[in-house]
C-alpha atoms as a PDB file:
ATOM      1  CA  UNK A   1      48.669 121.766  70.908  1.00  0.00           C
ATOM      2  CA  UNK A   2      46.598 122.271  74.208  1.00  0.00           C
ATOM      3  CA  UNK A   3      48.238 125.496  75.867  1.00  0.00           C
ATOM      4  CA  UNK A   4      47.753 125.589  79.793  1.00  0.00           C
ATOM      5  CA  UNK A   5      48.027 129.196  81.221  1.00  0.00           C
ATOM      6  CA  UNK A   6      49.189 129.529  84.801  1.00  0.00           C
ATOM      7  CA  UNK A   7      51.096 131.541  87.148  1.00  0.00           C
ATOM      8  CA  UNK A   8      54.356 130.913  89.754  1.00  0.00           C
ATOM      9  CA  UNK A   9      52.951 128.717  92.413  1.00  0.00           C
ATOM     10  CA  UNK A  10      49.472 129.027  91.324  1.00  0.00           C
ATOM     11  CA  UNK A  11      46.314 126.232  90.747  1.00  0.00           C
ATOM     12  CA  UNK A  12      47.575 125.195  87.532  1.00  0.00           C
ATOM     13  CA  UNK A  13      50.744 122.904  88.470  1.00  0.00           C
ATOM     14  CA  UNK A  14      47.680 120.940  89.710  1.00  0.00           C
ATOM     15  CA  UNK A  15      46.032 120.969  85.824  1.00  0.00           C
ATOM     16  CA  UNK A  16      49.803 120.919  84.710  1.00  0.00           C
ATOM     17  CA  UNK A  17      50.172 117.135  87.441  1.00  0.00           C
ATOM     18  CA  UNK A  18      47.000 115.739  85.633  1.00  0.00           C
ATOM     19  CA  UNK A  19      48.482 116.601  81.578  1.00  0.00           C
ATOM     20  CA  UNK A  20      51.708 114.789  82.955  1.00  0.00           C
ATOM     21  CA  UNK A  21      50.133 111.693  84.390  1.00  0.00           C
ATOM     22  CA  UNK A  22      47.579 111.324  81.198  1.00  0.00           C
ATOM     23  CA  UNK A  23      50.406 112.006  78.748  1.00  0.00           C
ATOM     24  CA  UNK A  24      48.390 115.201  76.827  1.00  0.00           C
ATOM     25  CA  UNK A  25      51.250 117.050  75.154  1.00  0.00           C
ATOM     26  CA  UNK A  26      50.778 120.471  75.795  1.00  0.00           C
ATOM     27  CA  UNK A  27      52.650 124.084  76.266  1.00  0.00           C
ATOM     28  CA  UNK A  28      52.755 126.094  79.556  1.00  0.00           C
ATOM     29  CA  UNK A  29      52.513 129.726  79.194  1.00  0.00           C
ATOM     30  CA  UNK A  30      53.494 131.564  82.485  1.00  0.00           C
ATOM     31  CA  UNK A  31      52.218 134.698  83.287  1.00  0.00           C
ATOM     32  CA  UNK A  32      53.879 137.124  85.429  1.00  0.00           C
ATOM     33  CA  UNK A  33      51.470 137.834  87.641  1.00  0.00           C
ATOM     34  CA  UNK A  34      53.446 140.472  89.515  1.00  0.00           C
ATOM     35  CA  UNK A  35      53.253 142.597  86.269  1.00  0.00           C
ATOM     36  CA  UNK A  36      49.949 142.163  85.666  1.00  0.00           C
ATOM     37  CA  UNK A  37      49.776 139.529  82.720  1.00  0.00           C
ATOM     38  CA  UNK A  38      46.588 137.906  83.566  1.00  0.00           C
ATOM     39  CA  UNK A  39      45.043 141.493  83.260  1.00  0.00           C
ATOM     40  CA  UNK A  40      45.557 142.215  80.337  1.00  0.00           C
ATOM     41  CA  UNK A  41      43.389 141.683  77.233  1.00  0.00           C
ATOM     42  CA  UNK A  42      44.572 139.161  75.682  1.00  0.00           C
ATOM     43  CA  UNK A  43      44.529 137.246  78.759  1.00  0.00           C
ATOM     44  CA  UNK A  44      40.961 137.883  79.339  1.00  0.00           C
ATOM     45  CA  UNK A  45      39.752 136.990  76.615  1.00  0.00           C
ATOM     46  CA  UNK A  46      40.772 133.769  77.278  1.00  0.00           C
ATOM     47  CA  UNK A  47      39.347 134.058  81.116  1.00  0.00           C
ATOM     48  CA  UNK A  48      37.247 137.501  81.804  1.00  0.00           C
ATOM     49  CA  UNK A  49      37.896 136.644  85.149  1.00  0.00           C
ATOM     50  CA  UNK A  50      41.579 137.076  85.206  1.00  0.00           C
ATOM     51  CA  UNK A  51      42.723 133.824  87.172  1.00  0.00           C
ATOM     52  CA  UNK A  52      44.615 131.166  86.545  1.00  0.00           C
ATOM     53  CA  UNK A  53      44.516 128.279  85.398  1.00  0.00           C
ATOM     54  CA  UNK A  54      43.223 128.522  81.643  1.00  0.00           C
ATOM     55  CA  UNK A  55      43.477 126.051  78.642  1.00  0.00           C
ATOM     56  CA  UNK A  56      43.366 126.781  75.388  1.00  0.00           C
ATOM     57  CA  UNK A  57      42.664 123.567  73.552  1.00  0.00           C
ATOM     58  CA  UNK A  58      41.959 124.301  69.546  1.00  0.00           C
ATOM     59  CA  UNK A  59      39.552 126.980  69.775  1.00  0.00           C
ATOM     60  CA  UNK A  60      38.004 125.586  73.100  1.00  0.00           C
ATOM     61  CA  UNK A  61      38.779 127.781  76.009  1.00  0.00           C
ATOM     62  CA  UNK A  62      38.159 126.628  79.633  1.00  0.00           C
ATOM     63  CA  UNK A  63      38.974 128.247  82.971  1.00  0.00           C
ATOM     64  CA  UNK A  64      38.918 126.560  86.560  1.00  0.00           C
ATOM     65  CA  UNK A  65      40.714 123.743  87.796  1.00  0.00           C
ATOM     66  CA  UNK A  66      38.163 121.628  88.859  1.00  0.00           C
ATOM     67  CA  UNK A  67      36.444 122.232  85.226  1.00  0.00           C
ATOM     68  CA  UNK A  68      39.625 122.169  83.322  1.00  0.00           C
ATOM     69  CA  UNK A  69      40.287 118.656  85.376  1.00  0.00           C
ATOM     70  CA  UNK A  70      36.619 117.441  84.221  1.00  0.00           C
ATOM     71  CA  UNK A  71      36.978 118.258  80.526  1.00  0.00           C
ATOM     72  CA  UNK A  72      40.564 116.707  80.068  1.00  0.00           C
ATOM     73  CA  UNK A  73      39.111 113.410  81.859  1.00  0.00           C
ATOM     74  CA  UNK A  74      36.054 113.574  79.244  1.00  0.00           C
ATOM     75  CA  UNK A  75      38.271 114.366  76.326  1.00  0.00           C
ATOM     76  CA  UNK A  76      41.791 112.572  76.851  1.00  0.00           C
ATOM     77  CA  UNK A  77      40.661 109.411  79.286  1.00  0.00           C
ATOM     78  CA  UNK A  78      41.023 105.932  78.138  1.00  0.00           C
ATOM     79  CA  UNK A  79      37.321 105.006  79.003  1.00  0.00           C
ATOM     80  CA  UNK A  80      33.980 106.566  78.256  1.00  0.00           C
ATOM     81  CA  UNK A  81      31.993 107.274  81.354  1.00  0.00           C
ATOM     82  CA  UNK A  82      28.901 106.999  82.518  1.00  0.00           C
ATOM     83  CA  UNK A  83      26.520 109.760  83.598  1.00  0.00           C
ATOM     84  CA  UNK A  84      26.929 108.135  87.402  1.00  0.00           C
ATOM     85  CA  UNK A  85      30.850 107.917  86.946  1.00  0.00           C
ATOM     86  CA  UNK A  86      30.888 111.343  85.907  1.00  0.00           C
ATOM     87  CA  UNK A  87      28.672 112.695  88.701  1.00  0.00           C
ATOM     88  CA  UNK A  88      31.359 110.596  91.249  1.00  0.00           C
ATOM     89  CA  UNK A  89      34.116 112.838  89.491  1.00  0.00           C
ATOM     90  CA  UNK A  90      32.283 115.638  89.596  1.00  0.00           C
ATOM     91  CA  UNK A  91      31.223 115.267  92.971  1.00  0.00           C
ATOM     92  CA  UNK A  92      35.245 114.462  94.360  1.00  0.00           C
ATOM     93  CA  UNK A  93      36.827 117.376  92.037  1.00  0.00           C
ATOM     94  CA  UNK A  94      34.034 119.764  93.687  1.00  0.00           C
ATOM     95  CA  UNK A  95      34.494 118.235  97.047  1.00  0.00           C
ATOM     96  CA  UNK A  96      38.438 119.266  96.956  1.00  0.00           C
ATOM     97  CA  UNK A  97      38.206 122.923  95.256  1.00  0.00           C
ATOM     98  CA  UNK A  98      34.968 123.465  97.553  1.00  0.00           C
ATOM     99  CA  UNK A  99      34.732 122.385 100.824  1.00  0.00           C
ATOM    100  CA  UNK A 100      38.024 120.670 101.210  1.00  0.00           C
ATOM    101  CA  UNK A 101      40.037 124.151 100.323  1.00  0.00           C
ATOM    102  CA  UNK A 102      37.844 126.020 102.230  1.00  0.00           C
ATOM    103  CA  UNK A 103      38.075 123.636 105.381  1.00  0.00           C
ATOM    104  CA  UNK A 104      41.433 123.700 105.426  1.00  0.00           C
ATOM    105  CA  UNK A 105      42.979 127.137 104.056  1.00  0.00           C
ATOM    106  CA  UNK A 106      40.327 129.110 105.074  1.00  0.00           C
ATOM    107  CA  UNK A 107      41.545 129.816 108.250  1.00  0.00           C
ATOM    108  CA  UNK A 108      38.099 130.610 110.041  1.00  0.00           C
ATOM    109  CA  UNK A 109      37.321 127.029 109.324  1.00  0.00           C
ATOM    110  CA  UNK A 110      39.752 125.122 109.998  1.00  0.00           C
ATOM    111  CA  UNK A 111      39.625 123.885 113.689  1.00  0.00           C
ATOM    112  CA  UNK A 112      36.111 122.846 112.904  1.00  0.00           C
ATOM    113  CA  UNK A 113      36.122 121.630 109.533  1.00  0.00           C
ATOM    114  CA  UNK A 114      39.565 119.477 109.333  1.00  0.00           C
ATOM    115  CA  UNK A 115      39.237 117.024 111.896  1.00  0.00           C
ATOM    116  CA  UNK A 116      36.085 115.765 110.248  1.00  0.00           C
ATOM    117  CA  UNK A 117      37.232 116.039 106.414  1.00  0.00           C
ATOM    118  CA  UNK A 118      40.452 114.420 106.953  1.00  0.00           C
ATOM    119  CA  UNK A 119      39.036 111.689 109.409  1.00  0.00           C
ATOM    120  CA  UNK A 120      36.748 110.901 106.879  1.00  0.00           C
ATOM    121  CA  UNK A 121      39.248 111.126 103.758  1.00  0.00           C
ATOM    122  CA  UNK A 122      41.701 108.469 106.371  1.00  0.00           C
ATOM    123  CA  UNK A 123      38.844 105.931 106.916  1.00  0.00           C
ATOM    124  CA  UNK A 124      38.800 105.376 102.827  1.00  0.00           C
ATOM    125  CA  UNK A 125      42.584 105.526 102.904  1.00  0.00           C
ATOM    126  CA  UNK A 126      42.898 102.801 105.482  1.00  0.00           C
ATOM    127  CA  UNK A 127      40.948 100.375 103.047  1.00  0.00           C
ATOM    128  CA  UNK A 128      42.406 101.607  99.674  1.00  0.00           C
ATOM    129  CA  UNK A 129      45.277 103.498  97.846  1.00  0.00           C
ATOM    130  CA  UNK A 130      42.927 106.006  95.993  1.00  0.00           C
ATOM    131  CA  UNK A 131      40.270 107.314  96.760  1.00  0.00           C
ATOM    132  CA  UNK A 132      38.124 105.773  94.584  1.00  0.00           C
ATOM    133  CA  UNK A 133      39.648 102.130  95.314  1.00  0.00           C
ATOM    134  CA  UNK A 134      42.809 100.481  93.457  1.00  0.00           C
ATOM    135  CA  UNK A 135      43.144 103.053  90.404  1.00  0.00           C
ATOM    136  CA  UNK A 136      44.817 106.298  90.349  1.00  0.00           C
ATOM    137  CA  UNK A 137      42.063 108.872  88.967  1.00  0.00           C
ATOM    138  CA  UNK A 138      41.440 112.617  88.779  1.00  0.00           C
ATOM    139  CA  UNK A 139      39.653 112.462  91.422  1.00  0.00           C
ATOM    140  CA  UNK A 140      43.232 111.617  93.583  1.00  0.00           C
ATOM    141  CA  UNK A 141      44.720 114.762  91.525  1.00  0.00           C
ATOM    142  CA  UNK A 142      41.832 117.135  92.649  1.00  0.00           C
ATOM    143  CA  UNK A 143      41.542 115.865  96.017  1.00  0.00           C
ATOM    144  CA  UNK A 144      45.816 114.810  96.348  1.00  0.00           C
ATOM    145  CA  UNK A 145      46.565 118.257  95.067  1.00  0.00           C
ATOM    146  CA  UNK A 146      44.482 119.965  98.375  1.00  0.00           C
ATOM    147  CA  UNK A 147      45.977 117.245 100.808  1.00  0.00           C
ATOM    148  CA  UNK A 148      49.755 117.726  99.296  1.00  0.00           C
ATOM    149  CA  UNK A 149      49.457 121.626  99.760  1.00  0.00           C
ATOM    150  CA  UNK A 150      48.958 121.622 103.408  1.00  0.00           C
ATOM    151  CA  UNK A 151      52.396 120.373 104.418  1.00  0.00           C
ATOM    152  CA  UNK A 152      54.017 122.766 101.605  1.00  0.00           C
ATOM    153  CA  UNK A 153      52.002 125.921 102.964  1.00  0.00           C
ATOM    154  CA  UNK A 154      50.413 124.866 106.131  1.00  0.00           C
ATOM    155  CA  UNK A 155      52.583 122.689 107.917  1.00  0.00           C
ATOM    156  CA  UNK A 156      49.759 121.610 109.894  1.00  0.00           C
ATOM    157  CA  UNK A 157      50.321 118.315 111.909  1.00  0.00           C
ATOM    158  CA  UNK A 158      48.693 115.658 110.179  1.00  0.00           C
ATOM    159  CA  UNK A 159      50.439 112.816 112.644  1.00  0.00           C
ATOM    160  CA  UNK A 160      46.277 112.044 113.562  1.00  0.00           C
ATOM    161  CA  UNK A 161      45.718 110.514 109.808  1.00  0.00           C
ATOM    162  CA  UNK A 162      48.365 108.333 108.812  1.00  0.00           C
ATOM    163  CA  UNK A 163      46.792 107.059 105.668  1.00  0.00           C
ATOM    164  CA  UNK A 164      46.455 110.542 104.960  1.00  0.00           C
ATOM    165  CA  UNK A 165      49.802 111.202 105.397  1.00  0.00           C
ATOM    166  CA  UNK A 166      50.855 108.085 103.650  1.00  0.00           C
ATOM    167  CA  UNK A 167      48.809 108.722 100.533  1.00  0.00           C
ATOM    168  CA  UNK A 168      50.586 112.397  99.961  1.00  0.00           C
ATOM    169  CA  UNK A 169      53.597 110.596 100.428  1.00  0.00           C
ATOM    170  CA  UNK A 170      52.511 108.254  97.791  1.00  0.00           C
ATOM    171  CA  UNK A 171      51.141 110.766  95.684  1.00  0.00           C
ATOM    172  CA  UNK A 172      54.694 113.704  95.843  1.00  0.00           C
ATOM    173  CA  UNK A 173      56.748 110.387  94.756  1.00  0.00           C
ATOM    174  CA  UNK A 174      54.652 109.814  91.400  1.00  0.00           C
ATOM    175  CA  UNK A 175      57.240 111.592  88.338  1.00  0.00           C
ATOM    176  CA  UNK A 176      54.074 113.322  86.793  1.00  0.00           C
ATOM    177  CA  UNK A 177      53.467 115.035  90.404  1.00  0.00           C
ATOM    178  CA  UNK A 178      57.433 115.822  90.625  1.00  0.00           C
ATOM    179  CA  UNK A 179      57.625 117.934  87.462  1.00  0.00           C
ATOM    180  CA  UNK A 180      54.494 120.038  88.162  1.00  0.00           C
ATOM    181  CA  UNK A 181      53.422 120.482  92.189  1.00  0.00           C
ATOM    182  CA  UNK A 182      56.711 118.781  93.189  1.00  0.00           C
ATOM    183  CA  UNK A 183      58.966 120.866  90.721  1.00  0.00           C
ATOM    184  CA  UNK A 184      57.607 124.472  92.094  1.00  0.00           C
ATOM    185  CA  UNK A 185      55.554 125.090  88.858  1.00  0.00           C
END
């Protein structure tokens, strides 16, 4: 069984959202953090770098979000895709851990960098439920992830994008989001 490694409140309740929604049994191992468990050895083995997320998946292991995201899509999704629809997810799963997250938490960048992201991300909102049209992808668990934890850590007013605000609305409401971001994971 696939074995997701995270922390309290950490990146992988956003790996943890995507195994829910694409039905992937799997076990969540939390590390205490406080005490150090992602230091130690047997941890790093697993990822030298000591963060969290990390899967486990048969002998496979696999650390970062955005890559762990990728590789479950590849391995578990119902479709094979193409090079081109792989690029588009790559290109939307980089988009959120890159310059979303940095445009938005990154404090230095924000007054600059969210008007234009989010206007942007609410002009393809206005015309569709997900951002890459009528189906609910990765790419809205990479990117909805980002979006849903501004009003959790930020509480930045978002009252100037309405479909924004309407698609995290849309996305917290969805049971796979409830038991990982949603539930505190």
């Amino acid at each position: 069984m696939l074995k997701l490694y995270g922390g309290a409140r950490s990146r992988a309740s956003i790996v943890q959202w995507y195994l829910e929604e694409i039905k992937v049994p799997y076990e969540f191992i939390k590390l205490d953090m406080q005490a150090g468990e992602h230091l130690k050895p047997e941890y790093l083995a697993i990822n030298p770098v000591g963060k969290v997320p990390a899967i486990v998946d048969g002998d496979f292991k696999l650390w970062e979000s955005g890559a762990i995201l990728l590789y479950l899509t590849d391995k578990y999704g119902k479709t094979a895709l193409s090079p081109e629809e792989r690029a588009v997810f790559s290109q939307w799963t980089l988009f959120g851990n890159s310059t979303l997250a940095t445009g938005i938490f990154v404090e230095a960048n924000r007054e600059r960098e969210m008007p234009r992201l989010l206007t942007f991300l609410n002009e393809i909102l206005e015309k569709q439920p997900f951002l890459l049209g009528n189906e609910f992808t990765v790419v809205d668990v990479a990117v909805g992830s980002i979006l849903s934890y501004i009003p959790i850590m930020l509480k930045l007013d978002l009252s100037p994008y309405p479909a924004v605000l309407n698609y995290i609305k849309q996305l917290s409401e969805r049971p796979a989001f409830q038991k990982s971001i949603g539930g505190g994971a």
